[in-house]
N, C-alpha and C. Protein backbone atom coordinates (compact mmCIF):
# COMPACT_ATOMS: atom_id res chain seq x y z
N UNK A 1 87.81 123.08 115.11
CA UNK A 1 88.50 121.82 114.88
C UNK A 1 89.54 122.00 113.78
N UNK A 2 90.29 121.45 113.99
CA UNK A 2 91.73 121.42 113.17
C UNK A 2 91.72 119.95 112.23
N UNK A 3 92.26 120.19 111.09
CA UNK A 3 92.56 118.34 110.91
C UNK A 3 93.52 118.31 109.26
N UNK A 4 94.38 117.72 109.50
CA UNK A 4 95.22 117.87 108.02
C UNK A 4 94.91 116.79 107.30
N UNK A 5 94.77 117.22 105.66
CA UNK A 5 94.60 116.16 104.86
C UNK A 5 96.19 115.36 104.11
N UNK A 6 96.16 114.47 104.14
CA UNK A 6 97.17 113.57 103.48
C UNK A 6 96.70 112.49 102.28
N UNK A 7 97.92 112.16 102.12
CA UNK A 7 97.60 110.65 100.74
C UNK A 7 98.68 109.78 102.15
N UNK A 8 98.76 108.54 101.95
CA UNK A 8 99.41 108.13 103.25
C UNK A 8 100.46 107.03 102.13
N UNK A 9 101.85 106.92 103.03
CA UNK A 9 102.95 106.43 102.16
C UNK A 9 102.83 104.85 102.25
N UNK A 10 103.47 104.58 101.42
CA UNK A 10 103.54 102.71 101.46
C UNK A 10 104.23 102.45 102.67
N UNK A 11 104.27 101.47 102.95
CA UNK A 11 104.73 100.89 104.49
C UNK A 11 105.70 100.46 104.58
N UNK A 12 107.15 100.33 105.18
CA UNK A 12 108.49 100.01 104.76
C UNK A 12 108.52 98.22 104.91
N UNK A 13 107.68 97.93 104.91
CA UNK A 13 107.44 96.51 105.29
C UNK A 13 107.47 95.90 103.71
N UNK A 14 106.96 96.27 103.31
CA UNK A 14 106.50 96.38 101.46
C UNK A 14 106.41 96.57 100.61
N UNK A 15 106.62 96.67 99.41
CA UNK A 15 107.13 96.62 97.77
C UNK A 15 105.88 97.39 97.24
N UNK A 16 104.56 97.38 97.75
CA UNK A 16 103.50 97.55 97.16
C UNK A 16 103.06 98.67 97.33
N UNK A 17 102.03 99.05 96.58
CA UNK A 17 101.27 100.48 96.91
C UNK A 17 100.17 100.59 97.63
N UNK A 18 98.99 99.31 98.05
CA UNK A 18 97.97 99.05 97.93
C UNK A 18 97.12 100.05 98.56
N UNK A 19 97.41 100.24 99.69
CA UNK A 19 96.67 101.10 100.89
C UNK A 19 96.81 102.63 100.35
N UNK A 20 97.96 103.41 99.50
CA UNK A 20 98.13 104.58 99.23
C UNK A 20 97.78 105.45 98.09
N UNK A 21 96.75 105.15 97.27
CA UNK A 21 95.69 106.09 96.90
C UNK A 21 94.61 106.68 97.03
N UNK A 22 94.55 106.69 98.65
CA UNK A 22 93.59 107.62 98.82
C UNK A 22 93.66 108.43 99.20
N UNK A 23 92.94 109.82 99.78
CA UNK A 23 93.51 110.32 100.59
C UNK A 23 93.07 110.38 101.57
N UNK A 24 93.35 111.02 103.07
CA UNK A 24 92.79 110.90 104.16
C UNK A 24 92.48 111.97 105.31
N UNK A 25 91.62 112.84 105.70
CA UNK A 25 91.27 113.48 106.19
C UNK A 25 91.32 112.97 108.22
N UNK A 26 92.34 113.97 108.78
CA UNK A 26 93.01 112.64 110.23
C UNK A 26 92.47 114.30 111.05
N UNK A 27 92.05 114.17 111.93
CA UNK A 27 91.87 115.71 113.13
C UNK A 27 93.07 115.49 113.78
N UNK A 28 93.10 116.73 114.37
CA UNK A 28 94.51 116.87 115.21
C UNK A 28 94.26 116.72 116.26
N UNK A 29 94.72 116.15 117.49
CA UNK A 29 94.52 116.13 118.95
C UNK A 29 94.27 117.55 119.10
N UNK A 30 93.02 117.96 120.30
CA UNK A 30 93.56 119.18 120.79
C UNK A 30 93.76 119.41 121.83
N UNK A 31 93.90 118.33 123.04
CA UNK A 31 94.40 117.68 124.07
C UNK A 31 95.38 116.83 124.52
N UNK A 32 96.34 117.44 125.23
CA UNK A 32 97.42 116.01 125.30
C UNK A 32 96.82 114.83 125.88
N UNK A 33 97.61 114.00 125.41
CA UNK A 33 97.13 112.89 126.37
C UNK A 33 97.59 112.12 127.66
N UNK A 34 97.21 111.70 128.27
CA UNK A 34 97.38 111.42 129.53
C UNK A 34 97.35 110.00 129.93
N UNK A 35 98.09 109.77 131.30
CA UNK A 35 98.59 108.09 131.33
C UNK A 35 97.74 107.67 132.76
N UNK A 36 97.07 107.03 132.58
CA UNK A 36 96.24 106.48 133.59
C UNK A 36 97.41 105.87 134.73
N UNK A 37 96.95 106.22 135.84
CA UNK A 37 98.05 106.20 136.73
C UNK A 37 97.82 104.35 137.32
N UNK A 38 96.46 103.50 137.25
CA UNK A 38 96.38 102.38 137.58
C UNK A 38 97.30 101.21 136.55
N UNK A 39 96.48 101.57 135.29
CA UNK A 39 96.92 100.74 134.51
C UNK A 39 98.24 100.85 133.32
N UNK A 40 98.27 102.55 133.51
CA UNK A 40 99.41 102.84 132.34
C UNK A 40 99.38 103.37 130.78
N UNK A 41 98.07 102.93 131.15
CA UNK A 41 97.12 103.16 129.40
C UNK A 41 97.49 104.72 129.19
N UNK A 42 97.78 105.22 127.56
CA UNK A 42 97.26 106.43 127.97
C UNK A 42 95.81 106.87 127.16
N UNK A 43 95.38 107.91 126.99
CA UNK A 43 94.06 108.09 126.51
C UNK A 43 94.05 109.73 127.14
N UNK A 44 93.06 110.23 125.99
CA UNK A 44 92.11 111.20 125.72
C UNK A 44 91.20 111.11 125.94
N UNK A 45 90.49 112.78 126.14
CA UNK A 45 89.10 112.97 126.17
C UNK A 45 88.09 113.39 124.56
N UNK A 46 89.76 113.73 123.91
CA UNK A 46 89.26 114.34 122.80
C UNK A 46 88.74 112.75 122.01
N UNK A 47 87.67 112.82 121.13
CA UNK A 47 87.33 111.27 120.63
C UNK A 47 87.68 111.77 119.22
N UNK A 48 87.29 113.13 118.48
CA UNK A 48 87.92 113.02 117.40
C UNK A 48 89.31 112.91 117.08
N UNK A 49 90.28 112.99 117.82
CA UNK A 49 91.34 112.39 117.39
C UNK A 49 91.45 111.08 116.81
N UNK A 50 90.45 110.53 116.83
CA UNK A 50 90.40 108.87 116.64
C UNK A 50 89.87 108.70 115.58
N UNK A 51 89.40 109.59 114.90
CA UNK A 51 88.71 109.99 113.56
C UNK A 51 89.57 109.94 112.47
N UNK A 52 89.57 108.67 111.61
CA UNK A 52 90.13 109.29 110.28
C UNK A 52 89.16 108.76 109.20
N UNK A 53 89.12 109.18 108.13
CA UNK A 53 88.03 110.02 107.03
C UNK A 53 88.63 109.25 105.51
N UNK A 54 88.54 108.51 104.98
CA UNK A 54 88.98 108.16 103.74
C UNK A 54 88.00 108.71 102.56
N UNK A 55 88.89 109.18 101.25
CA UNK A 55 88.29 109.87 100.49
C UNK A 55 88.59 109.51 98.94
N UNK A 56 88.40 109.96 97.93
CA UNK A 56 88.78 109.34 96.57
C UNK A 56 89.85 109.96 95.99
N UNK A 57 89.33 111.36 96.18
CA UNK A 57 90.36 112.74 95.50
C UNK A 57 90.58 113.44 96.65
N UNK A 58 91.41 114.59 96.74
CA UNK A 58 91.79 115.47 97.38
C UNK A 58 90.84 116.47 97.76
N UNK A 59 89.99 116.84 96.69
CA UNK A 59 89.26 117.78 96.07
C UNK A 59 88.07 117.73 97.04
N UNK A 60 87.82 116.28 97.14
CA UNK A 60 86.39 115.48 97.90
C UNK A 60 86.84 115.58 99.75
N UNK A 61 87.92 115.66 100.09
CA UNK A 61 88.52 115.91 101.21
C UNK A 61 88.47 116.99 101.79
N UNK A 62 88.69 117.76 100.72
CA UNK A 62 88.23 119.52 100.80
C UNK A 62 87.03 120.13 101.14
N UNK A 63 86.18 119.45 100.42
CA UNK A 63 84.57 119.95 100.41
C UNK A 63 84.31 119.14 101.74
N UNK A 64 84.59 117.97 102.23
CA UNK A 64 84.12 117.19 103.05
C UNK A 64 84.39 118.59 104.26
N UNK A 65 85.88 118.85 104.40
CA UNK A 65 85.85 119.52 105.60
C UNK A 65 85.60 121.35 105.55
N UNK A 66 85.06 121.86 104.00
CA UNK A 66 84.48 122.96 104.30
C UNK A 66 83.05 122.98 104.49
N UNK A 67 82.12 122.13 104.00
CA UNK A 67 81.37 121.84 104.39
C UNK A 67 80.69 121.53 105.86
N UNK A 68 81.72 121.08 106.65
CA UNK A 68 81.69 120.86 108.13
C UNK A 68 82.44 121.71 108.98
N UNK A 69 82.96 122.86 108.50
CA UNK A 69 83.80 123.64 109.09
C UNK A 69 85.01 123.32 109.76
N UNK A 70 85.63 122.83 109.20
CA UNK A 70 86.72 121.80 109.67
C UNK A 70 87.71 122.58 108.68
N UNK A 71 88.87 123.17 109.51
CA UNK A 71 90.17 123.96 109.41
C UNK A 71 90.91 123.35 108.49
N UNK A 72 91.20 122.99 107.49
CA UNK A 72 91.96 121.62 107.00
C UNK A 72 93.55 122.15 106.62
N UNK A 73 94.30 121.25 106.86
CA UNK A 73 95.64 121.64 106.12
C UNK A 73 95.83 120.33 105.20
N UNK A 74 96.71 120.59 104.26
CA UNK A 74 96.66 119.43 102.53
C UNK A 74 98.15 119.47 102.88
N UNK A 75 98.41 118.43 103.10
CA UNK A 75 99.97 118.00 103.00
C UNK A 75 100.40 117.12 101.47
N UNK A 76 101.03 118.19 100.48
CA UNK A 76 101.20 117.18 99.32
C UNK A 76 102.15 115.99 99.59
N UNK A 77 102.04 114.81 98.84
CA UNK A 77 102.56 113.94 99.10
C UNK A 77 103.71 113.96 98.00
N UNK A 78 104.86 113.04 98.16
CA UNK A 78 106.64 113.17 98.00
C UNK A 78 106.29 112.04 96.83
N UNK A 79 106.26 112.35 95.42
CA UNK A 79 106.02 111.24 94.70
C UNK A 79 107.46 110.59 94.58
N UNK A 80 107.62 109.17 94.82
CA UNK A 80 108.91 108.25 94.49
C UNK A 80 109.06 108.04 92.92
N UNK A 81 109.59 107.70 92.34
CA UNK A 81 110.23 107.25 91.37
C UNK A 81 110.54 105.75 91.29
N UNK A 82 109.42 104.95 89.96
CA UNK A 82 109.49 103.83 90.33
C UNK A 82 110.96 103.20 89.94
N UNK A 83 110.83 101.76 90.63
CA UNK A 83 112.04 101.29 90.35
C UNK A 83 112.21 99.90 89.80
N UNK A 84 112.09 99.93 88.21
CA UNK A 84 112.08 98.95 87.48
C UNK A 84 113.33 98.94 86.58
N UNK A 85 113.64 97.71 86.67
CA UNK A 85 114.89 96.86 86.35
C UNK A 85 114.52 96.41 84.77
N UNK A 86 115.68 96.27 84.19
CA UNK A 86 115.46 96.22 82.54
C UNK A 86 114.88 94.33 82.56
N UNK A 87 116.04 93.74 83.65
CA UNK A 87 115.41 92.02 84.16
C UNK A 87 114.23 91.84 84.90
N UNK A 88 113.96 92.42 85.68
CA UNK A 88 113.33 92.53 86.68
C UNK A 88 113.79 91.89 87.74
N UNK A 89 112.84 90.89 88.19
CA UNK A 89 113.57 89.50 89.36
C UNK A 89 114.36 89.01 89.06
N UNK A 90 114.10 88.18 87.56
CA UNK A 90 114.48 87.37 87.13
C UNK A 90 116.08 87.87 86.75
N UNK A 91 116.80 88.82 87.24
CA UNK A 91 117.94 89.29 86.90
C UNK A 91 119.13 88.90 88.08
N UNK A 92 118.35 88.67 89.04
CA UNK A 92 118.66 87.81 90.30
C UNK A 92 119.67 86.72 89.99
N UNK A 93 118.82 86.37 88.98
CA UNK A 93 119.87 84.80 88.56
C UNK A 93 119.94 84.54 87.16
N UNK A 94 120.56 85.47 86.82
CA UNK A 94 120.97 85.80 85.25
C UNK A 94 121.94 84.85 85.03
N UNK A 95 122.62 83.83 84.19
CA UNK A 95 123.64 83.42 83.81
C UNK A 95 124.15 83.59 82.92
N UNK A 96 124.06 85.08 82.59
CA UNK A 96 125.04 86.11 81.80
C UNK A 96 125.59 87.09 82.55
N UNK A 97 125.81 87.00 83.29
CA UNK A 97 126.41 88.00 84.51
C UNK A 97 127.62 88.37 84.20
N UNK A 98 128.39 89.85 83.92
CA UNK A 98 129.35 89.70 83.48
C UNK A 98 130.46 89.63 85.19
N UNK A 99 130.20 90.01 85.87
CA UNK A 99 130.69 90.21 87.24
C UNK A 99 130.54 89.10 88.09
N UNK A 100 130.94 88.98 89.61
CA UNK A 100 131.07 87.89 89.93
C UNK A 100 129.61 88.84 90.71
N UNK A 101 128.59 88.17 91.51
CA UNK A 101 127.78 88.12 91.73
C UNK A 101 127.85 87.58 93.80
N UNK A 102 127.61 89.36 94.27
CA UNK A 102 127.73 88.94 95.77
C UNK A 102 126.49 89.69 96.53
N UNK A 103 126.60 89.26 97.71
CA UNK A 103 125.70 90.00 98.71
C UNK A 103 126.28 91.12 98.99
């Protein structure tokens, strides 16, 4: 069995971090998958593909899958650079603005 470990990114939907400190231990398909010719669905036979593994540390991700003999690959994650404003929001609607103020 194959399966790469990750930390998983914030969601472009959102400002927040909430869901992305953990990390996550995901198996790799080792079967393509296939489209049911009635309904369209597609689906596997493989079921661990459907497997994902949440963990605390990286470290704990590791042991989880040498322990079980599980191939692992560690994908480091792309740290961002936060992005805080000297106003914050509230700079939105400053009425010291030295500029004219557009979309």
């Amino acid at each position: 069995m194959r399966a790469r470990i990750y930390k998983p990114a914030k969601t472009a939907m959102s400002s927040g971090t909430a869901k992305t400190h953990h990390w996550v231990l995901e198996h790799v398909a080792e079967t393509a998958r296939s489209v049911d010719p009635l309904m369209g669905w597609t689906g596997s036979a493989d079921t661990q593909a459907q497997v994902k593994l949440s963990f605390e540390t990286k470290e704990a991700a590791l042991d989880y899958a040498a322990a079980n003999g599980i191939d692992a690959v560690v994908q480091e994650p792309k740290e961002r650079k936060p992005n805080i404003r000297a106003g914050g929001y509230g700079e939105n609607f400053a009425t010291n603005r030295r500029g004219v103020w557009t979309h």
